[in-house]
PDB file of N, CA and C in Angstrom:
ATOM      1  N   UNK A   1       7.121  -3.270   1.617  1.00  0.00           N
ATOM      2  CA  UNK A   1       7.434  -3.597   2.992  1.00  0.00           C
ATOM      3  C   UNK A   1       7.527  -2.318   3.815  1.00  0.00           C
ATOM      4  N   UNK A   2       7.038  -2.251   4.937  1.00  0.00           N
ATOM      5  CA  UNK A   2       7.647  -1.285   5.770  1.00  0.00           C
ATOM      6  C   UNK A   2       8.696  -1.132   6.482  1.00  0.00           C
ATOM      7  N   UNK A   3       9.010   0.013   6.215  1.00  0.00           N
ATOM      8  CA  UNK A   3      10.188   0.084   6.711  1.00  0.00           C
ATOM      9  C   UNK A   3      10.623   1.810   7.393  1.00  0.00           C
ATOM     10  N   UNK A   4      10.036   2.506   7.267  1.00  0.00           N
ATOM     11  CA  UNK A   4       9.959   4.079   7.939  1.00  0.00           C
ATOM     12  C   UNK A   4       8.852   4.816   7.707  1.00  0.00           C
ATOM     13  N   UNK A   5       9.177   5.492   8.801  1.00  0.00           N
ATOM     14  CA  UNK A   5       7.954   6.674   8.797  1.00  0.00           C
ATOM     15  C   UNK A   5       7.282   7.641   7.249  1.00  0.00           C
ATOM     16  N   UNK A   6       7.919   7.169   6.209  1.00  0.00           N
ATOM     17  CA  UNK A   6       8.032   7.930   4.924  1.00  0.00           C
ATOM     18  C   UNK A   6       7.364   6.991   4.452  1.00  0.00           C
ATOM     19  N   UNK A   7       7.016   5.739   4.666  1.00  0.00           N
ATOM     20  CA  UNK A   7       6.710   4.824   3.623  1.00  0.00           C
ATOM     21  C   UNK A   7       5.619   4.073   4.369  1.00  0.00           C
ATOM     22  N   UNK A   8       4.329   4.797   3.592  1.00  0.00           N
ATOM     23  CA  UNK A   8       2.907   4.507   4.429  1.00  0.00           C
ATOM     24  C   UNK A   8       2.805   3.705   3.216  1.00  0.00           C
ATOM     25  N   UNK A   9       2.035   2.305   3.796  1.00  0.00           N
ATOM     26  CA  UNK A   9       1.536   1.314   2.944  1.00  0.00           C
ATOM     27  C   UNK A   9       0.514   1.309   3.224  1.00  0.00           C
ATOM     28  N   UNK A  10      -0.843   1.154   1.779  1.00  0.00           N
ATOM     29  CA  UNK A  10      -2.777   0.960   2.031  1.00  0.00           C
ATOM     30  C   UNK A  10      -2.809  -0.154   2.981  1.00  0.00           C
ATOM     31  N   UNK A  11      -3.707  -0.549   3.889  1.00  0.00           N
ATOM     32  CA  UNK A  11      -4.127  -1.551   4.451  1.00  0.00           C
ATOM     33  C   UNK A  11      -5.655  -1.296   4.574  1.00  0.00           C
ATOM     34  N   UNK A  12      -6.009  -2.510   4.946  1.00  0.00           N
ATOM     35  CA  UNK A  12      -7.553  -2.676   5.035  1.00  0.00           C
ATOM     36  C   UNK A  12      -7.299  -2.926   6.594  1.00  0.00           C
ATOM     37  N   UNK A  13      -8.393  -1.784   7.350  1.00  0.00           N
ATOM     38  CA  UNK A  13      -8.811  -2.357   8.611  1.00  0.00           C
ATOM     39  C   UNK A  13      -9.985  -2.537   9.043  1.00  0.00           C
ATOM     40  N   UNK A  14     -10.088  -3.036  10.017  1.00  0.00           N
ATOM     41  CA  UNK A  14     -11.278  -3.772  10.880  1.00  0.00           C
ATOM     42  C   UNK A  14     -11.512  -2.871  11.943  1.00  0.00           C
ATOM     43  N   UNK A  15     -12.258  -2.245  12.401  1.00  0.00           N
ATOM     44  CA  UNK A  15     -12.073  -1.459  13.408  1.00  0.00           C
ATOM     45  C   UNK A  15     -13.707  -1.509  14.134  1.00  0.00           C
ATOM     46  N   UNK A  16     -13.537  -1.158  15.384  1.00  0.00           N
ATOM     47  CA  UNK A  16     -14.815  -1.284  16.406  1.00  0.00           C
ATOM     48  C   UNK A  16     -15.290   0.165  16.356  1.00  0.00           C
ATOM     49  N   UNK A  17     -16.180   0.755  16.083  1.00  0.00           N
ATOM     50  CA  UNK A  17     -16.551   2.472  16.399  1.00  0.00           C
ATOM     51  C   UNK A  17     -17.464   2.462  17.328  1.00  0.00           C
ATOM     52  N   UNK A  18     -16.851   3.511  18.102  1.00  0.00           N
ATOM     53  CA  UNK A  18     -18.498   3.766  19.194  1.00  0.00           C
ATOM     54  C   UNK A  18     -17.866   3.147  20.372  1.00  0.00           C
ATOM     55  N   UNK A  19     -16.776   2.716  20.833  1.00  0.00           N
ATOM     56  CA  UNK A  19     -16.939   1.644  21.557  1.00  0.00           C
ATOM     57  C   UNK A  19     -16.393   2.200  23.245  1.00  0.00           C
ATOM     58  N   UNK A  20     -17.099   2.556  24.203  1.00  0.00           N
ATOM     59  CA  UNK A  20     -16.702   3.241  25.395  1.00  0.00           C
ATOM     60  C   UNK A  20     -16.317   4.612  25.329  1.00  0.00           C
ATOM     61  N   UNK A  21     -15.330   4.567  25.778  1.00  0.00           N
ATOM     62  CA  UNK A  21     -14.633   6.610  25.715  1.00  0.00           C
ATOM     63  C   UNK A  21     -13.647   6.319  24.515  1.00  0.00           C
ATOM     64  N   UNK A  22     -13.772   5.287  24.029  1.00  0.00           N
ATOM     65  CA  UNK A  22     -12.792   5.230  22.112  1.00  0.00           C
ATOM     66  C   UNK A  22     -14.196   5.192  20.974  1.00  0.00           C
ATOM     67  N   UNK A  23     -13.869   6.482  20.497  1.00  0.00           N
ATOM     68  CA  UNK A  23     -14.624   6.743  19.292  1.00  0.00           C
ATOM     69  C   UNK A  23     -14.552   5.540  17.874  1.00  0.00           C
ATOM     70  N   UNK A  24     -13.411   5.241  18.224  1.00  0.00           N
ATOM     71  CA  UNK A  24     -12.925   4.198  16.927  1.00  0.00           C
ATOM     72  C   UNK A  24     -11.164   3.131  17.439  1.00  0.00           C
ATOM     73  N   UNK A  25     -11.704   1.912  17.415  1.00  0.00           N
ATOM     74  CA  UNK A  25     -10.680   1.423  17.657  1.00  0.00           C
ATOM     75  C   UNK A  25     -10.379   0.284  16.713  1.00  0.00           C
ATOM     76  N   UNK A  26      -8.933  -0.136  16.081  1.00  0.00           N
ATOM     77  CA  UNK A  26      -8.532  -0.704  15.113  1.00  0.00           C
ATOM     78  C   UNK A  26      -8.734  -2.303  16.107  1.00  0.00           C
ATOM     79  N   UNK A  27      -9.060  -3.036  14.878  1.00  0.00           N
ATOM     80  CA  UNK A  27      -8.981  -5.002  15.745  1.00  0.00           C
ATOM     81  C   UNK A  27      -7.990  -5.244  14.690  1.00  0.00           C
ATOM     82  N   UNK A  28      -8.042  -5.595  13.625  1.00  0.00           N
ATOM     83  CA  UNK A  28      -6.717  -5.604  12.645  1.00  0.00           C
ATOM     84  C   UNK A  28      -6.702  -5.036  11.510  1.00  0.00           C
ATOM     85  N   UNK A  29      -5.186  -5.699  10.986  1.00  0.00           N
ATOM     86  CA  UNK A  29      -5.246  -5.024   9.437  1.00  0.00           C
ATOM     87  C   UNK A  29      -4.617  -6.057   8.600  1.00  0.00           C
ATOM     88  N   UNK A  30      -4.608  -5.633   7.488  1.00  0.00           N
ATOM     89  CA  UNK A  30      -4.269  -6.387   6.630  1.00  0.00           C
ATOM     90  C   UNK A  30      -3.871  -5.807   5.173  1.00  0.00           C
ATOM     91  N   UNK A  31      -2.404  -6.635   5.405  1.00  0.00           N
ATOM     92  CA  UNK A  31      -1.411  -5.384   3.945  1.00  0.00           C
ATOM     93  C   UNK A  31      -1.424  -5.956   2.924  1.00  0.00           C
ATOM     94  N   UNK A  32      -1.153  -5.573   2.252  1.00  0.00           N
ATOM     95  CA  UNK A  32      -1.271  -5.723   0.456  1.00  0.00           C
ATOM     96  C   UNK A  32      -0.888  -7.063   0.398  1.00  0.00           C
ATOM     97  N   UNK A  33       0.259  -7.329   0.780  1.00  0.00           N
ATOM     98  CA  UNK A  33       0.795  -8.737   0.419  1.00  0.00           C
ATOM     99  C   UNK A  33       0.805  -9.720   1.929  1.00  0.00           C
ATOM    100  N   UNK A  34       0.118  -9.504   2.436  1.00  0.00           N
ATOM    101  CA  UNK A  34       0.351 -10.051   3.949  1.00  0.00           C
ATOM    102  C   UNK A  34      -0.994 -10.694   4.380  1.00  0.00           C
ATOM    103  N   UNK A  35      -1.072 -11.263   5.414  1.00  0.00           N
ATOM    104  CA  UNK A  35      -1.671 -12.086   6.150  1.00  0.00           C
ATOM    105  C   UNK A  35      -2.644 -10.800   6.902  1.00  0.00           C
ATOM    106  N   UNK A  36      -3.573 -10.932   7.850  1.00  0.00           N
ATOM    107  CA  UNK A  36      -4.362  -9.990   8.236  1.00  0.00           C
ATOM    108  C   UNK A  36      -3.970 -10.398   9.706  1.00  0.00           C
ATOM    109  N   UNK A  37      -3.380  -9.466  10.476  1.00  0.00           N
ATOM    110  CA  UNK A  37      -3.112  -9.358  11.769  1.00  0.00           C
ATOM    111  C   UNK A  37      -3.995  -8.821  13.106  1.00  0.00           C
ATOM    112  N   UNK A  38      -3.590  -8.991  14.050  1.00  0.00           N
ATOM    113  CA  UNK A  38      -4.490  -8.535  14.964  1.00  0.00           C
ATOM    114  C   UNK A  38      -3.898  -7.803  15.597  1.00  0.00           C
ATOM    115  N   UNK A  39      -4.388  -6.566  15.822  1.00  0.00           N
ATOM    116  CA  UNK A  39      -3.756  -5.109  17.028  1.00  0.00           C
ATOM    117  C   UNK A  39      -4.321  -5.746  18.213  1.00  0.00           C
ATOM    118  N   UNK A  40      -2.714  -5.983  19.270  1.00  0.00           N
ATOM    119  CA  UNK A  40      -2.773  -6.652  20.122  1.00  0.00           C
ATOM    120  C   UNK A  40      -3.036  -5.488  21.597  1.00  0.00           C
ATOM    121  N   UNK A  41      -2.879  -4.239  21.002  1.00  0.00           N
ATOM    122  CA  UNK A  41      -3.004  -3.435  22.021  1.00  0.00           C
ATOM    123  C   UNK A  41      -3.175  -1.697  21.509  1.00  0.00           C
ATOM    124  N   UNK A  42      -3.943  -1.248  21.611  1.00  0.00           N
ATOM    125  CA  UNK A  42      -4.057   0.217  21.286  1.00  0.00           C
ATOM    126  C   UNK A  42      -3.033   0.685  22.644  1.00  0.00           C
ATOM    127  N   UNK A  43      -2.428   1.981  21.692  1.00  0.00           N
ATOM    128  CA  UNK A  43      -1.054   2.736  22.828  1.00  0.00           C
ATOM    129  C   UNK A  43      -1.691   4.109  22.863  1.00  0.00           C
ATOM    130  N   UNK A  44      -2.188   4.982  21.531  1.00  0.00           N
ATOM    131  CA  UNK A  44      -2.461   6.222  22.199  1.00  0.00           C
ATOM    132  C   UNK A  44      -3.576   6.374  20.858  1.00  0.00           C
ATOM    133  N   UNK A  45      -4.481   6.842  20.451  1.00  0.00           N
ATOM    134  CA  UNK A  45      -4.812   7.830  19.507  1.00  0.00           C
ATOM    135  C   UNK A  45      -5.144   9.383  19.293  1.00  0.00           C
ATOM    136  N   UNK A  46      -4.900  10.061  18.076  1.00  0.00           N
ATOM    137  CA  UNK A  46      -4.775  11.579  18.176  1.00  0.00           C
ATOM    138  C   UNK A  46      -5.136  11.763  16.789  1.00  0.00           C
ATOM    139  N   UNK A  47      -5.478  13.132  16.726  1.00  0.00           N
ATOM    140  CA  UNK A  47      -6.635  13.812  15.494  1.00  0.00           C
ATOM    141  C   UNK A  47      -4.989  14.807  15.315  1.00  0.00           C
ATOM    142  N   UNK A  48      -4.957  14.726  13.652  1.00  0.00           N
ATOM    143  CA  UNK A  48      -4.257  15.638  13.204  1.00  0.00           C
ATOM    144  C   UNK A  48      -4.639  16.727  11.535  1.00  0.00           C
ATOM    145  N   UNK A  49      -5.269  17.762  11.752  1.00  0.00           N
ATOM    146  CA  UNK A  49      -5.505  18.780  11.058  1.00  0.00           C
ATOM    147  C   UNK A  49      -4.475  19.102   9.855  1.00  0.00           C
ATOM    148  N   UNK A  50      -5.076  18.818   8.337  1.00  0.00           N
ATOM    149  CA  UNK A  50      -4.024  18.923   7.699  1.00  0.00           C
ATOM    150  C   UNK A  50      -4.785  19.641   6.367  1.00  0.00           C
ATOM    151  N   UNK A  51      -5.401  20.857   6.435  1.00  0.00           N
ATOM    152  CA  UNK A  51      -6.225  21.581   5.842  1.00  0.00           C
ATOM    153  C   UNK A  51      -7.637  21.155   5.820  1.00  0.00           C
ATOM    154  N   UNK A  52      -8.134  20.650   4.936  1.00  0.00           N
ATOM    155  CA  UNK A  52      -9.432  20.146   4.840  1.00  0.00           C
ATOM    156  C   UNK A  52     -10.032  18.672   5.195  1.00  0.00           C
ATOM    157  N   UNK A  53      -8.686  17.946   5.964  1.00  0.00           N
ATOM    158  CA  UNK A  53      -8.132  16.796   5.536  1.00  0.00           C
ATOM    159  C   UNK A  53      -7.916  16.401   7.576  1.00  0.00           C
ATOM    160  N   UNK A  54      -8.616  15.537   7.849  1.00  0.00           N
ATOM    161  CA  UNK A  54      -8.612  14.978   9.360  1.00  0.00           C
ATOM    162  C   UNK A  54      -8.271  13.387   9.181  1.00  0.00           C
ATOM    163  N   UNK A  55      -6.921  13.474   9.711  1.00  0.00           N
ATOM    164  CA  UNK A  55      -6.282  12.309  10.232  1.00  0.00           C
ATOM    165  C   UNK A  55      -6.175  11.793  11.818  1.00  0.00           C
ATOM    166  N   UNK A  56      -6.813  10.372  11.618  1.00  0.00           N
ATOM    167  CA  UNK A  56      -7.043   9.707  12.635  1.00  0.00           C
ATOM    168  C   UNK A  56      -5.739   9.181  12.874  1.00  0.00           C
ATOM    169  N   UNK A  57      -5.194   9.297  13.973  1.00  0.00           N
ATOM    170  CA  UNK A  57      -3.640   8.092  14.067  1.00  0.00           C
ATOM    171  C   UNK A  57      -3.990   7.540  15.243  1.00  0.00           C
ATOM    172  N   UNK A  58      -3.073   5.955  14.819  1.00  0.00           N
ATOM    173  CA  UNK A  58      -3.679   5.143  15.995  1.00  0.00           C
ATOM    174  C   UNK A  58      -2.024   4.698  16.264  1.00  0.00           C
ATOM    175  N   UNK A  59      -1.166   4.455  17.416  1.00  0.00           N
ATOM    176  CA  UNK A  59      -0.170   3.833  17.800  1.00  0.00           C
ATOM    177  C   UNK A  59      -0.915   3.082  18.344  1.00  0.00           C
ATOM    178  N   UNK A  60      -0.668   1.230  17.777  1.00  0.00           N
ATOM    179  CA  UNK A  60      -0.493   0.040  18.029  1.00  0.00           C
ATOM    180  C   UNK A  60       0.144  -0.916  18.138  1.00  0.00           C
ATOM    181  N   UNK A  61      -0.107  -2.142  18.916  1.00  0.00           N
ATOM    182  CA  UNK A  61       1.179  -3.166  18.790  1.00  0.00           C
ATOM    183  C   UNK A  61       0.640  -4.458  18.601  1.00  0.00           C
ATOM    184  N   UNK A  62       1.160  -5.046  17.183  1.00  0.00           N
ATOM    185  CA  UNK A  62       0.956  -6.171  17.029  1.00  0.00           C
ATOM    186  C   UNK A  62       2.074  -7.406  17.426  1.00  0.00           C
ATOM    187  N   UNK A  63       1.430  -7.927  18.935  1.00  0.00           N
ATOM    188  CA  UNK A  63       2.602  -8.692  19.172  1.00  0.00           C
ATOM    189  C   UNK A  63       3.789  -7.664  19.744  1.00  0.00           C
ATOM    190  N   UNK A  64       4.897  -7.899  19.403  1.00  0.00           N
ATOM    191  CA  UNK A  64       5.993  -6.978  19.716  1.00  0.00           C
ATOM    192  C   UNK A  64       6.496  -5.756  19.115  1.00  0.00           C
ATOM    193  N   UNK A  65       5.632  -5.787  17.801  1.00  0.00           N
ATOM    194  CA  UNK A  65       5.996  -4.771  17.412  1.00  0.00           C
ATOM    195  C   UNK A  65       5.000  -3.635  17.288  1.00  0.00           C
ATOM    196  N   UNK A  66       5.496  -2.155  16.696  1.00  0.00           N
ATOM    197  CA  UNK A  66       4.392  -0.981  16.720  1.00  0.00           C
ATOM    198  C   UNK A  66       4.169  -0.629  15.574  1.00  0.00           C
ATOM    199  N   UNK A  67       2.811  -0.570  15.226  1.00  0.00           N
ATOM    200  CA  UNK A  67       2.513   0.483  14.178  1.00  0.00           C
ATOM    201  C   UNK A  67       1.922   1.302  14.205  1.00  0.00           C
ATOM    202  N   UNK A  68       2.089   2.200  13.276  1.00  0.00           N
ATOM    203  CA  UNK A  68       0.982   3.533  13.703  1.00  0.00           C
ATOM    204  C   UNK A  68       0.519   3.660  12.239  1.00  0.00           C
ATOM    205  N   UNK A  69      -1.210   3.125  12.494  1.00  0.00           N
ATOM    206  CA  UNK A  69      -2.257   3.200  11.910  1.00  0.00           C
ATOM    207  C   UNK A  69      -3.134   4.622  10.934  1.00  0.00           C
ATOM    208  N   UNK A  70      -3.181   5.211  10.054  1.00  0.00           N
ATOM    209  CA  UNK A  70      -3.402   6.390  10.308  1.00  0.00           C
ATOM    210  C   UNK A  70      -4.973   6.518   9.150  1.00  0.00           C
ATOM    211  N   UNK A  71      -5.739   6.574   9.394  1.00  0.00           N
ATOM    212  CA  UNK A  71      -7.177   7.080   8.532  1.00  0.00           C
ATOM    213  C   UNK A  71      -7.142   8.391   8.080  1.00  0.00           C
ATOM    214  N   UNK A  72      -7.462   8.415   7.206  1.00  0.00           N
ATOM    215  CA  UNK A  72      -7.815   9.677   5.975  1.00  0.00           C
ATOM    216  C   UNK A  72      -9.246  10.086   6.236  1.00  0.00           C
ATOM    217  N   UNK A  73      -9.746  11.187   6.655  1.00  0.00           N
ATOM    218  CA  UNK A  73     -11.490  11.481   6.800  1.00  0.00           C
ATOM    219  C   UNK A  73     -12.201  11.434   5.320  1.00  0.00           C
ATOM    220  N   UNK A  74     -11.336  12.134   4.355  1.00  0.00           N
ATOM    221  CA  UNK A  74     -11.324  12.420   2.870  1.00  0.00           C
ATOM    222  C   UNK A  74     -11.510  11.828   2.011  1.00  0.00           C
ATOM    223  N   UNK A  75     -10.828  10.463   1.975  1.00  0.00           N
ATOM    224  CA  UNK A  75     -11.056   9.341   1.140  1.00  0.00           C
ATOM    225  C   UNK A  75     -11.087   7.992   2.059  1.00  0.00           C
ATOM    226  N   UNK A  76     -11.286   8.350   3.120  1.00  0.00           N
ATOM    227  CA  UNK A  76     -11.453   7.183   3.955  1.00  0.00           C
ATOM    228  C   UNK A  76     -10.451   6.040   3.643  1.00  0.00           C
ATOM    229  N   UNK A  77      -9.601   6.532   3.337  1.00  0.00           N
ATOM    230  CA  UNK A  77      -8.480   5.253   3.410  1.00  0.00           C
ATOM    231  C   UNK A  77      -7.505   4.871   4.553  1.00  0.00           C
ATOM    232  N   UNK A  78      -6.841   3.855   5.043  1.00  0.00           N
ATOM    233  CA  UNK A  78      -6.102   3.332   6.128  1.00  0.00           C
ATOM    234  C   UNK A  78      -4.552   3.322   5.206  1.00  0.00           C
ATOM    235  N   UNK A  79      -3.470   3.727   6.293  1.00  0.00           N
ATOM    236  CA  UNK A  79      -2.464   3.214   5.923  1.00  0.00           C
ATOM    237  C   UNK A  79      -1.486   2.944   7.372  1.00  0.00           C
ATOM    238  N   UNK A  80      -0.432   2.458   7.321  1.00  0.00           N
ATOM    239  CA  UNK A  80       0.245   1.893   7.649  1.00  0.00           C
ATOM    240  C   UNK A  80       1.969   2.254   7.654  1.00  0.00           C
ATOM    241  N   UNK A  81       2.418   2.645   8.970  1.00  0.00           N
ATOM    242  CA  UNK A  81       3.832   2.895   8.919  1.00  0.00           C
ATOM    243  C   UNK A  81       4.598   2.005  10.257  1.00  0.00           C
ATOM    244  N   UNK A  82       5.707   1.325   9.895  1.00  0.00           N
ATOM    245  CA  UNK A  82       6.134   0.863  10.997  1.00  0.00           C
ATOM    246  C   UNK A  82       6.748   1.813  11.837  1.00  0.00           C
ATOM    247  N   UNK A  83       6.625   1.412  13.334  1.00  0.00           N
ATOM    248  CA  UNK A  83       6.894   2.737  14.474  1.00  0.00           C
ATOM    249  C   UNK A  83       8.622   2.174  15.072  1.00  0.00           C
TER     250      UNK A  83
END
């Protein structure tokens, strides 16, 4: 379950690339044990440098709440922290 910024869970996302002045935008995700949701609103995204290693973060809101989405360039994986 999520529950803090320390505790990134894998998710599978869906995402649009290419799409206007957004290089990549999340439509949903879907967690290990969960239902597959829909990002009801992109809030900001930002590139973060972490040696060899480029992280995509996405702040979103599904419904009322926020998550922040984050892609791995490296192993191309998605995870998931509640905001």
């Amino acid at each position: 379950m999520l529950n803090n910024k320390l505790n990134k869970e894998p998710v599978e996302v869906i995402a649009l690339f290419g799409y206007k002045m957004t290089p990549c935008q999340p439509l949903t995700f879907k967690r290990r044990y969960g239902n597959e949701v829909e990002v009801t609103e992109l809030l900001r995204s930002r590139i973060k440098f972490a040696g060899t290693v480029t992280y995509h973060i996405f702040d979103v809101m599904v419904g009322q709440k926020k998550y922040q989405l984050e892609f791995n360039s490296v192993d191309l994986s998605w995870h998931a922290t509640a905001a």
